[in-house]
C-alpha atoms as a PDB file:
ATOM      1  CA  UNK A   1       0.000   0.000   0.000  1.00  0.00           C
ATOM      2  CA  UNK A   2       1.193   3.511  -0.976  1.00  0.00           C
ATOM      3  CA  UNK A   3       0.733   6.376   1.443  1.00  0.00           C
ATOM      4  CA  UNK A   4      -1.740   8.416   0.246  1.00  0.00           C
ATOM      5  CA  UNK A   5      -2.626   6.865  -2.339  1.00  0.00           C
ATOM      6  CA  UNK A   6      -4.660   4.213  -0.232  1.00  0.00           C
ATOM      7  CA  UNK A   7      -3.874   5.152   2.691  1.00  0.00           C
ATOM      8  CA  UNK A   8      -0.711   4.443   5.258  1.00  0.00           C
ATOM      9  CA  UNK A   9       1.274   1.188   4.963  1.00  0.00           C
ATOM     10  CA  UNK A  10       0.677  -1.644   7.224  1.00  0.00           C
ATOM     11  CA  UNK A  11       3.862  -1.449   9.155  1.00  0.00           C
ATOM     12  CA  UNK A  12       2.897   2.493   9.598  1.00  0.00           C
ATOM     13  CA  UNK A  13      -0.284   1.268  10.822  1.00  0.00           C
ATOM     14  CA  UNK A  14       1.611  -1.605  13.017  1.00  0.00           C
ATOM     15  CA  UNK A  15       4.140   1.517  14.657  1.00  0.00           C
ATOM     16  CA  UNK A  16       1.055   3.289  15.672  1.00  0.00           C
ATOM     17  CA  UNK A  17      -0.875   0.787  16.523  1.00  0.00           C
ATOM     18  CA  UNK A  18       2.016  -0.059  19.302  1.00  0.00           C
ATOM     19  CA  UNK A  19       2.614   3.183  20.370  1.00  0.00           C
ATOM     20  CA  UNK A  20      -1.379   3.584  21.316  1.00  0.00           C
ATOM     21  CA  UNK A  21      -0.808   0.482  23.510  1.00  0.00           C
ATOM     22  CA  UNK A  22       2.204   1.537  24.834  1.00  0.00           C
ATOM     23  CA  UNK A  23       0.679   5.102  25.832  1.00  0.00           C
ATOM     24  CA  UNK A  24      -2.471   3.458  27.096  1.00  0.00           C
ATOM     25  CA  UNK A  25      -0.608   0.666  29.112  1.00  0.00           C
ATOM     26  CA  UNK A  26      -3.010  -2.472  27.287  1.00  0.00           C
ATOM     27  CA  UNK A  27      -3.629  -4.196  24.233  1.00  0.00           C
ATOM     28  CA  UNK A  28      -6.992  -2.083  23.421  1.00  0.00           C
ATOM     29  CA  UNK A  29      -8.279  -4.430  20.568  1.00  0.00           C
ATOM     30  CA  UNK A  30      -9.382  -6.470  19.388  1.00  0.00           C
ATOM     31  CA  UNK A  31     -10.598  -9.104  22.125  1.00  0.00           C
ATOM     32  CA  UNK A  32      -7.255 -11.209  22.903  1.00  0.00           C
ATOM     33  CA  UNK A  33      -6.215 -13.757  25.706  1.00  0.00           C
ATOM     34  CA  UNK A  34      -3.180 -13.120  27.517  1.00  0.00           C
ATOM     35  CA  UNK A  35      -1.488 -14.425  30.563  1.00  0.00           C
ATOM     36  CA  UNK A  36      -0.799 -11.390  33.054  1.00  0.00           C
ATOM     37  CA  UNK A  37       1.486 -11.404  35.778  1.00  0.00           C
ATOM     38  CA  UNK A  38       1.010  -8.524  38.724  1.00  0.00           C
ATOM     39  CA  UNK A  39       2.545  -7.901  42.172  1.00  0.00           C
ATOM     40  CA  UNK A  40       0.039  -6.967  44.312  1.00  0.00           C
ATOM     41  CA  UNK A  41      -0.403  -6.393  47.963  1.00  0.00           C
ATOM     42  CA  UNK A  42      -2.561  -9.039  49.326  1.00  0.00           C
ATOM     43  CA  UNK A  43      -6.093  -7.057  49.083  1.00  0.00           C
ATOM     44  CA  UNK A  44      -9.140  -8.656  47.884  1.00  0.00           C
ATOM     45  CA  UNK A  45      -9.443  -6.302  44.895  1.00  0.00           C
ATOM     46  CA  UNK A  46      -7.093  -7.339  42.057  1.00  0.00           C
ATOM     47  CA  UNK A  47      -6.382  -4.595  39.140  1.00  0.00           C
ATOM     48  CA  UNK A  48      -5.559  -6.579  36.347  1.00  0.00           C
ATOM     49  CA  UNK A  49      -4.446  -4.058  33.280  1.00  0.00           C
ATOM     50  CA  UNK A  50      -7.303  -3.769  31.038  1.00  0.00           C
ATOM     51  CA  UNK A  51     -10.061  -1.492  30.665  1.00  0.00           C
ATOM     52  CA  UNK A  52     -12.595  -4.502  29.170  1.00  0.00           C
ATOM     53  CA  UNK A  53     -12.026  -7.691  31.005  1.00  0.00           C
ATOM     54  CA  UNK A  54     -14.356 -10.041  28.836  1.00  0.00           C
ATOM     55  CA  UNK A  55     -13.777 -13.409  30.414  1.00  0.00           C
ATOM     56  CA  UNK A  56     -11.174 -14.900  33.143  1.00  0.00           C
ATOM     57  CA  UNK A  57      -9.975 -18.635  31.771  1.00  0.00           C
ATOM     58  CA  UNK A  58      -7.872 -18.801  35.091  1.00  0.00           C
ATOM     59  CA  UNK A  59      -6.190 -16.934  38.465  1.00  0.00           C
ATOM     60  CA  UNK A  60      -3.839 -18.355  40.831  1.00  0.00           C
ATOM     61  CA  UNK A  61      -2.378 -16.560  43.779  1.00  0.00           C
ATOM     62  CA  UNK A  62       1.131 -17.163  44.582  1.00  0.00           C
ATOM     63  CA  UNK A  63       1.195 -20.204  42.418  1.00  0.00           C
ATOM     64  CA  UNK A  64      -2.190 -21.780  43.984  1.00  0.00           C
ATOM     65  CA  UNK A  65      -4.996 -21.818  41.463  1.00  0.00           C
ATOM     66  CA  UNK A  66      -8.393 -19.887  42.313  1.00  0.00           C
ATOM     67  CA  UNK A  67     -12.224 -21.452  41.414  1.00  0.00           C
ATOM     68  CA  UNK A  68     -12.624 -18.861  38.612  1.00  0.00           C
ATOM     69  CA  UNK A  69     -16.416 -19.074  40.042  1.00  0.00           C
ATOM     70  CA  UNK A  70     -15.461 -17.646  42.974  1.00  0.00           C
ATOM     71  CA  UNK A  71     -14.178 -14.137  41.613  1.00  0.00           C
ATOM     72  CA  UNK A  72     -16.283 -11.114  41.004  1.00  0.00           C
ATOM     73  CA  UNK A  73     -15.115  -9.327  38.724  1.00  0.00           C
ATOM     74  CA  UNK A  74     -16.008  -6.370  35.794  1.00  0.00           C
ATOM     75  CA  UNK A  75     -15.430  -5.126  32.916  1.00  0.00           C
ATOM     76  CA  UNK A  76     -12.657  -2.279  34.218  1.00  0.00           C
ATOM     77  CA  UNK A  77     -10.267  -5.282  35.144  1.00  0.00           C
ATOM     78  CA  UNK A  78     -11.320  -5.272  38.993  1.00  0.00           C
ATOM     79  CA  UNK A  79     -11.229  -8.417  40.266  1.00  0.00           C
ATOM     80  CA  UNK A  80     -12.357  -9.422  43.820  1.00  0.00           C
ATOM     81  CA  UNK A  81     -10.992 -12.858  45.069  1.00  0.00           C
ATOM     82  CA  UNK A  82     -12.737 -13.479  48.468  1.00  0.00           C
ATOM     83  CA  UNK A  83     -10.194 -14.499  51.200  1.00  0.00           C
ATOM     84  CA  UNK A  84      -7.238 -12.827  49.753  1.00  0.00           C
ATOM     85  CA  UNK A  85      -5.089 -11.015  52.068  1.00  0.00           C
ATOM     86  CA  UNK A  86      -1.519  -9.919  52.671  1.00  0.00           C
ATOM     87  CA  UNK A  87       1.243 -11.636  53.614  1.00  0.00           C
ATOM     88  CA  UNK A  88       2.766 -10.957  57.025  1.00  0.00           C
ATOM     89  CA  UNK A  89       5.939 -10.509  56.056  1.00  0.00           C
ATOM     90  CA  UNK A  90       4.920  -7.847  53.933  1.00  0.00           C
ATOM     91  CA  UNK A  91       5.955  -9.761  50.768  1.00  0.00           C
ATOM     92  CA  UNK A  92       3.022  -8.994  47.500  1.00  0.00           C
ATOM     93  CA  UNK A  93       1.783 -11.800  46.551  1.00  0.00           C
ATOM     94  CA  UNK A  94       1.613 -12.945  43.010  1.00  0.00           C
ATOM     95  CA  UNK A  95      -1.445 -12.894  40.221  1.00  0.00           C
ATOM     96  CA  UNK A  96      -1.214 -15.053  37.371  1.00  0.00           C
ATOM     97  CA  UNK A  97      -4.533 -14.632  35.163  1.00  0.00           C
ATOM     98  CA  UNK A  98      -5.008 -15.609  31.893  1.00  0.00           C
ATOM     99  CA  UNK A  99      -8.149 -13.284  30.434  1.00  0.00           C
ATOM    100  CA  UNK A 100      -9.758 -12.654  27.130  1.00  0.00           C
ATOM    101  CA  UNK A 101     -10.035  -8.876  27.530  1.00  0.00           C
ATOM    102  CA  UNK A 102      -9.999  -6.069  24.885  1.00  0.00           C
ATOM    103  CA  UNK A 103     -12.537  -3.783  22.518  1.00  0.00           C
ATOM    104  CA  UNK A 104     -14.254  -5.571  19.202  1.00  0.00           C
ATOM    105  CA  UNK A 105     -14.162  -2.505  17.096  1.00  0.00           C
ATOM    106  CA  UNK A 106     -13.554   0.864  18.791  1.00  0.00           C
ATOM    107  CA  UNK A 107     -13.631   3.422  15.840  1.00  0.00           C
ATOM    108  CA  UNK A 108     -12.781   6.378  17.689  1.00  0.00           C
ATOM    109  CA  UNK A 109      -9.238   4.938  18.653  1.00  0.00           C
ATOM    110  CA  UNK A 110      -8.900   2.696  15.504  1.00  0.00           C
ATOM    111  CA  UNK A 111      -9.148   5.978  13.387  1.00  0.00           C
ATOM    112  CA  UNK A 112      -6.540   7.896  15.675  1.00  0.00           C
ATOM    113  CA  UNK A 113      -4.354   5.168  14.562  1.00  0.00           C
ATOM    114  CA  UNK A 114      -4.890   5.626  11.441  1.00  0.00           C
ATOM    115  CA  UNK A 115      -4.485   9.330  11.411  1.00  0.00           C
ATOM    116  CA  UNK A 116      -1.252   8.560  13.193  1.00  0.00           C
ATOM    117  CA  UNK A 117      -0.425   6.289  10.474  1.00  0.00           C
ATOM    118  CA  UNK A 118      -0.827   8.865   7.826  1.00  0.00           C
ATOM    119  CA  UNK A 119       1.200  11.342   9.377  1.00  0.00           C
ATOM    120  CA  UNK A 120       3.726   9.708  10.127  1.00  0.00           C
ATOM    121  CA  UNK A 121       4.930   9.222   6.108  1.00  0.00           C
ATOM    122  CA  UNK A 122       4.068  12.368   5.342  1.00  0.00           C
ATOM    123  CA  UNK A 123       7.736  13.857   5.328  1.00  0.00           C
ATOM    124  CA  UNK A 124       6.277  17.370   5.930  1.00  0.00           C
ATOM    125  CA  UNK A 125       3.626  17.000   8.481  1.00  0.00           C
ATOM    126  CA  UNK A 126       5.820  19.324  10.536  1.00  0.00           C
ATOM    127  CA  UNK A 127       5.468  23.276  10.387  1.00  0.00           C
ATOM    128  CA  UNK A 128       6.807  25.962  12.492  1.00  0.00           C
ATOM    129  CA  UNK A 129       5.401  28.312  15.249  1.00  0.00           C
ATOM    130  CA  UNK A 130       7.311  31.519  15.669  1.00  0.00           C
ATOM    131  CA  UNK A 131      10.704  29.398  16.149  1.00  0.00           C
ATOM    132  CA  UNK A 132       9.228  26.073  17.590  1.00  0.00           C
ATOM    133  CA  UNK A 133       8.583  22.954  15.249  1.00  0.00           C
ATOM    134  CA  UNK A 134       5.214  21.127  15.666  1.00  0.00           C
ATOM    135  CA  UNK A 135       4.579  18.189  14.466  1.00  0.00           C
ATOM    136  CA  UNK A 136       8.089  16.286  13.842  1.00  0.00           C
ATOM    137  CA  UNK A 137       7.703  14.451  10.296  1.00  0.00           C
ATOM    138  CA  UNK A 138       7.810  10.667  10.454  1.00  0.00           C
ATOM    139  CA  UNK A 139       6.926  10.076  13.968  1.00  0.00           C
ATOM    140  CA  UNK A 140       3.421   8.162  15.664  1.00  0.00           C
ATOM    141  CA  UNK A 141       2.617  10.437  17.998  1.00  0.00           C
ATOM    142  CA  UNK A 142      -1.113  11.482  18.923  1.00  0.00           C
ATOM    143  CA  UNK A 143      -2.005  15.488  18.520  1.00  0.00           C
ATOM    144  CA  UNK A 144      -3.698  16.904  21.289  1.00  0.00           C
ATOM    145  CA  UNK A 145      -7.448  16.147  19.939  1.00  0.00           C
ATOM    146  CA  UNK A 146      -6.035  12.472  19.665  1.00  0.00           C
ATOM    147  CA  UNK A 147      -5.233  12.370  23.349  1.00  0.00           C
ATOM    148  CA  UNK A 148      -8.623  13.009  24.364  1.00  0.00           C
ATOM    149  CA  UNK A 149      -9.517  10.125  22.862  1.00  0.00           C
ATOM    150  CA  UNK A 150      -6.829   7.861  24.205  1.00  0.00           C
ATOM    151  CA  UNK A 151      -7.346   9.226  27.316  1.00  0.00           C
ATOM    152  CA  UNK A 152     -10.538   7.131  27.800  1.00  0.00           C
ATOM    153  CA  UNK A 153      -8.589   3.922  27.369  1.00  0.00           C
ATOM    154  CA  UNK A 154      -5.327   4.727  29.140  1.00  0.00           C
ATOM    155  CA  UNK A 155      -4.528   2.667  32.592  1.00  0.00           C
ATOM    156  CA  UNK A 156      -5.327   5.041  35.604  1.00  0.00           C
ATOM    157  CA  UNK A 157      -3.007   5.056  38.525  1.00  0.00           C
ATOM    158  CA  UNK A 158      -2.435   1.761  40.140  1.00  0.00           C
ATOM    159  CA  UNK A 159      -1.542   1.411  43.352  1.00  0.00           C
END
């Protein structure tokens, strides 16, 4: 595929693509399973990084499997696993969980990606400001419109 012509190049689209999931901290889409690996502290509430848990397949705490029936869970990636507590020696304990998490088809971010894309082989999709450059040619970054939208599927703060 020819930039501009049909639009960006798949490995254009494959660079932004990654830097969205880097910036948001998850895989986004589509749906997916993955094994994830987290320190926590021992609380009942698990954050497991995803902002659409669809299914867990499995969760073990410090290497001891869980009933997957027994966790409550949603959608955000909160996961409550009754009778989980810290350690006394003040050691996290481990989460192993393999989900299915991730959106089908979100168009607003899909098309930021894509804008990305195109940008990003256009060799002048920079222009100046007074003396300041905007817009460095050939790199996947989001403009500030763009963050707005990957703002509502970045990771918040995790304890």
């Amino acid at each position: 595929m020819v930039a501009g012509a049909s639009g960006p190049s798949q490995s254009a689209i494959d660079r932004a693509v990654h830097t969205l999931r880097r910036l948001a901290g998850w895989h986004i889409w589509p749906p997916r399973v993955d094994t994830i690996r987290e320190l926590v502290p021992g609380d009942p509430a698990v954050l497991l990084p995803t902002k659409r848990l669809l299914e867990i397949e499995s969760l073990s705490i410090d290497g001891a499997p869980r009933p997957v029936e027994d966790l409550v869970w949603d959608e955000d990636g909160v996961v409550y696993v009754p009778g989980l507590a810290p350690r006394r020696d003040g050691v996290p304990r481990v989460v192993e969980a393999v989900i299915r998490h991730g959106f089908d088809n979100p168009a607003d971010i899909v098309g930021v990606a894509l804008a990305i894309a195109g940008r990003s082989e256009q060799p002048q999709s920079s222009y100046a400001v007074g003396r300041i450059s905007v817009g460095a040619p050939g790199t996947a970054t989001p403009q500030s419109t763009e963050w707005r939208i990957l703002d509502t599927y970045r990771l918040g703060p995790r304890p």
